[in-house]
N, C-alpha and C. Protein backbone atom coordinates (compact mmCIF):
# COMPACT_ATOMS: atom_id res chain seq x y z
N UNK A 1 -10.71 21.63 -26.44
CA UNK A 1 -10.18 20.71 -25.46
C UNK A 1 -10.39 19.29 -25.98
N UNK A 2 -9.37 18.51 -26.09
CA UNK A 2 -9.58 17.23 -26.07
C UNK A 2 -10.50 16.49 -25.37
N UNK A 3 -10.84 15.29 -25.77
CA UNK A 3 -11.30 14.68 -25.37
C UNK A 3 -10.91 13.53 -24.11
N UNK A 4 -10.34 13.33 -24.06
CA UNK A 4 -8.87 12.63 -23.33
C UNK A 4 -9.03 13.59 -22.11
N UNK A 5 -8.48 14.83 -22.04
CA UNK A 5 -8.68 16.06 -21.20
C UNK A 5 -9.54 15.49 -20.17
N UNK A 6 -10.63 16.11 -21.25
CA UNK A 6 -11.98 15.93 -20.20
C UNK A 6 -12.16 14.92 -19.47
N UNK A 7 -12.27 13.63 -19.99
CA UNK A 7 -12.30 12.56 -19.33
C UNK A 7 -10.99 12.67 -18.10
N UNK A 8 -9.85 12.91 -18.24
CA UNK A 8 -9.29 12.82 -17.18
C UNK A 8 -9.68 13.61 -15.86
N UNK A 9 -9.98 15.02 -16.11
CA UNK A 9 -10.78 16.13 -15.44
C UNK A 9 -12.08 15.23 -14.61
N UNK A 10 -12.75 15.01 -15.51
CA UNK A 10 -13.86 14.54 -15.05
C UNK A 10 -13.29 13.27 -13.95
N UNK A 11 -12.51 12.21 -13.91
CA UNK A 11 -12.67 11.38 -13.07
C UNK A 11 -11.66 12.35 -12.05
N UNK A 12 -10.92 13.30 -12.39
CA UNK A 12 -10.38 13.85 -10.40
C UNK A 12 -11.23 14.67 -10.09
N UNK A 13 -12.25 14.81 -11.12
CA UNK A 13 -13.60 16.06 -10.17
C UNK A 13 -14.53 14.66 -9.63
N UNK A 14 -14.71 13.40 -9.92
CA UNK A 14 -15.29 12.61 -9.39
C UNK A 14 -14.41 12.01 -7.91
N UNK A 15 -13.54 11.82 -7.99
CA UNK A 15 -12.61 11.10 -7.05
C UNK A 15 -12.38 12.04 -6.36
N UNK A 16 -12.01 13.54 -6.22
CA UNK A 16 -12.23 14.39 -5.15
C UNK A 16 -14.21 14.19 -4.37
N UNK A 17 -15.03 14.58 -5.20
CA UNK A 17 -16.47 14.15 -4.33
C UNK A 17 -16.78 13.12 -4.03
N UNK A 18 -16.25 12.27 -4.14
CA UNK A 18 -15.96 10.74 -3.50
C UNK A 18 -15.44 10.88 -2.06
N UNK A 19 -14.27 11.34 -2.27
CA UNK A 19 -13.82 11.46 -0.92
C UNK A 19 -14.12 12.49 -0.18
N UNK A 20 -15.09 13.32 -0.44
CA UNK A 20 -15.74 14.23 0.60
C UNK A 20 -17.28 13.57 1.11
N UNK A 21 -18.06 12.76 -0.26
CA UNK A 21 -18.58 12.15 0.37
C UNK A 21 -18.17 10.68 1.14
N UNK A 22 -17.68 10.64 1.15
CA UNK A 22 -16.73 8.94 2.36
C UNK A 22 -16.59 9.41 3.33
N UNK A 23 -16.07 11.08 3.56
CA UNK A 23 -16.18 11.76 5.20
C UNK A 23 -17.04 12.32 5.89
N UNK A 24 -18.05 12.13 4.64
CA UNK A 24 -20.15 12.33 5.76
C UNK A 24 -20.44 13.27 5.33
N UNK A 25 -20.10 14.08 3.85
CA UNK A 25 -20.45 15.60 3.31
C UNK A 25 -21.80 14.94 2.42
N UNK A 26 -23.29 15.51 3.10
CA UNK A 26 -24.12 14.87 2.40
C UNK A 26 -24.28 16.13 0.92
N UNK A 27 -23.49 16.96 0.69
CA UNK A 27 -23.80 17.80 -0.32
C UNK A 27 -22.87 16.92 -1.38
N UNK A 28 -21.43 16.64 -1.08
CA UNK A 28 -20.80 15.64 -1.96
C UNK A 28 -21.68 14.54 -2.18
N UNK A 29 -22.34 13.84 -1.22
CA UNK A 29 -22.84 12.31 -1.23
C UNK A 29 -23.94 12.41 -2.75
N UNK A 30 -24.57 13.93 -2.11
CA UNK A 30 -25.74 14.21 -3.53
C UNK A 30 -25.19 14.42 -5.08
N UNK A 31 -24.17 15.15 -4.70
CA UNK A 31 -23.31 15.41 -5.95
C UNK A 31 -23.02 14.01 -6.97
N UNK A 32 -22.60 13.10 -5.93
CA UNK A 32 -22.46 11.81 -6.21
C UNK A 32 -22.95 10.98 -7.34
N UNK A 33 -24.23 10.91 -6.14
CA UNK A 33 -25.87 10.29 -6.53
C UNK A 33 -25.91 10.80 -7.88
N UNK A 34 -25.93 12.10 -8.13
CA UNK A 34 -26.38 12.51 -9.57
C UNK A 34 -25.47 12.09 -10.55
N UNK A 35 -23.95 12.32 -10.59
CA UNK A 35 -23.26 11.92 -11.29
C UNK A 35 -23.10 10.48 -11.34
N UNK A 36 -23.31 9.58 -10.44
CA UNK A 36 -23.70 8.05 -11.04
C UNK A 36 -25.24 8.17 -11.52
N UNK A 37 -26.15 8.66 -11.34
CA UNK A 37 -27.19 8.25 -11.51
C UNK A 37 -27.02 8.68 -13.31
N UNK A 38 -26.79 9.67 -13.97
CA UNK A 38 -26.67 9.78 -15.34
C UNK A 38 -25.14 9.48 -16.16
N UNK A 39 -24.03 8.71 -15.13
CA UNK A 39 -23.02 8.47 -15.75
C UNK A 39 -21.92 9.55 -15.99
N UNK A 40 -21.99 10.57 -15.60
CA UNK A 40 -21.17 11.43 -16.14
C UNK A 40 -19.87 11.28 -15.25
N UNK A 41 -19.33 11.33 -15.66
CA UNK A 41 -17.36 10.61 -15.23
C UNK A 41 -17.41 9.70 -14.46
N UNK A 42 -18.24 8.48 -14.65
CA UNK A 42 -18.54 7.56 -13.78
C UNK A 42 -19.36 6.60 -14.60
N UNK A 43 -19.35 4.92 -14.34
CA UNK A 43 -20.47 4.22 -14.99
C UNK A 43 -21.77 4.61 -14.49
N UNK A 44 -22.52 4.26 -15.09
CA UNK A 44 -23.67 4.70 -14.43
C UNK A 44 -24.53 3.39 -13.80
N UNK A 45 -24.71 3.93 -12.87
CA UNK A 45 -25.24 2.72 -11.93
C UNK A 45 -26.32 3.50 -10.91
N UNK A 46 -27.92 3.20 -11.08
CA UNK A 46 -28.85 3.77 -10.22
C UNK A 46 -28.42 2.94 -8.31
N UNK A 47 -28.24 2.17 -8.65
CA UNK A 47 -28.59 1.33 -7.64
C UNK A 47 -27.39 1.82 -6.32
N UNK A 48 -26.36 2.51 -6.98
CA UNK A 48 -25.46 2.96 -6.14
C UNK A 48 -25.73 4.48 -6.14
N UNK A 49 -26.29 5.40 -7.10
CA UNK A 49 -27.01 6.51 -6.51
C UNK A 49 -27.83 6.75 -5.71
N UNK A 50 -28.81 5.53 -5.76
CA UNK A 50 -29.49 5.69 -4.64
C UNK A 50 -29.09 5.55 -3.33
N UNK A 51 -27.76 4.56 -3.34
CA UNK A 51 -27.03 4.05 -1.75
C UNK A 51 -26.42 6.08 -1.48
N UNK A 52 -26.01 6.45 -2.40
CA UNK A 52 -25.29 7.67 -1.74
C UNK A 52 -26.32 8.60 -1.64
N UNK A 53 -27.91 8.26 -2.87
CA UNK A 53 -28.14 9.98 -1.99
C UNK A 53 -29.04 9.36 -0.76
N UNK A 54 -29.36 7.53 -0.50
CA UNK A 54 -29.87 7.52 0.95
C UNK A 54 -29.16 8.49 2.55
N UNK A 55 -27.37 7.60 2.04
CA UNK A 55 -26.52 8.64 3.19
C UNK A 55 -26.68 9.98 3.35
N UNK A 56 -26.97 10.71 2.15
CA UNK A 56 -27.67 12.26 2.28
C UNK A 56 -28.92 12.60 3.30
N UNK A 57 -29.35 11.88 2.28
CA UNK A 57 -30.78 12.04 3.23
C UNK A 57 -30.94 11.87 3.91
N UNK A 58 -30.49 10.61 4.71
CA UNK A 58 -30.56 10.49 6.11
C UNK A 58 -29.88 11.66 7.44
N UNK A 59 -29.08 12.38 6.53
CA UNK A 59 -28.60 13.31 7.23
C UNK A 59 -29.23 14.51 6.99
N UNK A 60 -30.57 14.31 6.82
CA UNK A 60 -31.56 15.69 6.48
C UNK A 60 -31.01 16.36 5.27
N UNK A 61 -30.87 15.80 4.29
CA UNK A 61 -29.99 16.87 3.00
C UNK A 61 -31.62 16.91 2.20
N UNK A 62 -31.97 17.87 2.17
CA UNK A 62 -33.75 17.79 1.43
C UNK A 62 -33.61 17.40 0.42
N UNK A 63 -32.40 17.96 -0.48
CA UNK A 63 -32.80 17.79 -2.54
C UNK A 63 -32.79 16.00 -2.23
N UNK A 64 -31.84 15.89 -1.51
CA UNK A 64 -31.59 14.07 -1.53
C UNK A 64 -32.96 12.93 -1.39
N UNK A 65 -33.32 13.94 0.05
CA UNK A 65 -34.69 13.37 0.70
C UNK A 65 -35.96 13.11 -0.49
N UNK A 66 -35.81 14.10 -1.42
CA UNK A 66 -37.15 14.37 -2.38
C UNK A 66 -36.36 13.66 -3.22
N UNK A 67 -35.22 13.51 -4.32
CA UNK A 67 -34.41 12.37 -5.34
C UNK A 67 -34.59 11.18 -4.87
N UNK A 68 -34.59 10.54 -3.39
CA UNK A 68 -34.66 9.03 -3.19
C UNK A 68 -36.22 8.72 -2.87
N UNK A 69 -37.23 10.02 -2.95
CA UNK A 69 -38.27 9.15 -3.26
C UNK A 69 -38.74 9.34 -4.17
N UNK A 70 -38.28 10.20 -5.09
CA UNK A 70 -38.51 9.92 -6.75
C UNK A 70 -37.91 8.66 -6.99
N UNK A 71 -37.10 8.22 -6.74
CA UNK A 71 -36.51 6.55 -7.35
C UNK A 71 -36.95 5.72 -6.27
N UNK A 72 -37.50 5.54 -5.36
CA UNK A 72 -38.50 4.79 -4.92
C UNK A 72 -39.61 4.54 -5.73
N UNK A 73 -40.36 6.11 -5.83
CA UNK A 73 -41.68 6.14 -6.36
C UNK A 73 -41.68 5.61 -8.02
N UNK A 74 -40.44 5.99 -8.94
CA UNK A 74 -39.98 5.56 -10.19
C UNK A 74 -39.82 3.68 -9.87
N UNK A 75 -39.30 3.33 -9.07
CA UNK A 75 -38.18 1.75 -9.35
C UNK A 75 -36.95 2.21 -10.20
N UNK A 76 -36.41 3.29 -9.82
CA UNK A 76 -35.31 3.17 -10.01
C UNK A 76 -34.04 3.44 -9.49
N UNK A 77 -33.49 2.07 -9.92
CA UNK A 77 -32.17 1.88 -8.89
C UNK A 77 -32.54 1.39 -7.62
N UNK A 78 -33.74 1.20 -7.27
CA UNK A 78 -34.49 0.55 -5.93
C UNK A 78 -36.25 0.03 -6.11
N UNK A 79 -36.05 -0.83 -5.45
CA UNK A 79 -37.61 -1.74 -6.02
C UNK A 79 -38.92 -0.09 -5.74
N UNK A 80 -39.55 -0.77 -6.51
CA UNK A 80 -40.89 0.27 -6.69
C UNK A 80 -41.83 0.09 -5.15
N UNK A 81 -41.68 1.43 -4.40
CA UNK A 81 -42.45 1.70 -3.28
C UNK A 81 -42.83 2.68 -3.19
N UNK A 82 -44.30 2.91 -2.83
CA UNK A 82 -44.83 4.06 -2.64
C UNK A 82 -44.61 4.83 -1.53
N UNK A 83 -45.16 3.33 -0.43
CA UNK A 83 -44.84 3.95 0.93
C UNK A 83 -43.51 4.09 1.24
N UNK A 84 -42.34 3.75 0.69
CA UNK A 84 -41.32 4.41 0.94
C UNK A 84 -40.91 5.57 0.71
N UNK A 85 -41.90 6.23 -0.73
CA UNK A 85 -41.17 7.08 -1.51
C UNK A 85 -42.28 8.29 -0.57
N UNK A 86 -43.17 7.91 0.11
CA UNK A 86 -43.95 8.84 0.50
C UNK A 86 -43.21 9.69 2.15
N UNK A 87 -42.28 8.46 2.50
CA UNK A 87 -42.07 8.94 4.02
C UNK A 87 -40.79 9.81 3.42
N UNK A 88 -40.01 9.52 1.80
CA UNK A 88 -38.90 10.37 1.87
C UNK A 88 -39.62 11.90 1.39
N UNK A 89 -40.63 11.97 1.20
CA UNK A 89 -41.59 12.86 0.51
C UNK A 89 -41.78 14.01 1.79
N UNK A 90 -42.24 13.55 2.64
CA UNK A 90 -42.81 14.44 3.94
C UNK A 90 -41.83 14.94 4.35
């Protein structure tokens, strides 16, 4: 497979979970988070993984809940907090 291919693949498998997470799917929103958080068909940007897997989490999505306080507890993509990373922890 080309290369070209993939890359095109990859941004309508991104732009479809985009728009499932924009309609409140916190499993897309996580999907998200991960694929910005390491770049894959997407720039990579922590600071906006963390904005999508917060919307997760806040909707009780657990993997999300435990990922945004690893990047709390890390500083990454969001300032370094413990006590934040502890309440997404519990």
């Amino acid at each position: 497979m080309k290369a070209g291919i993939r890359r095109s693949n990859s941004r309508r498998r991104v732009a479809g979970i985009a728009g499932h997470g924009q309609g409140g799917d916190p499993e897309a929103q996580f999907e998200l988070a991960k694929l910005l958080h390491v770049g894959m068909g997407v720039s990579q940007d922590s600071s906006l993984a963390a904005a999508w897997c917060r919307q997760a989490a806040e909707q009780g999505h657990a993997p999300s809940q435990y990922n945004l306080g690893i990047q709390y507890f890390e500083g990454d993509g969001l300032p370094k907090d413990y006590k934040q990373a502890a309440t997404w922890f519990l």
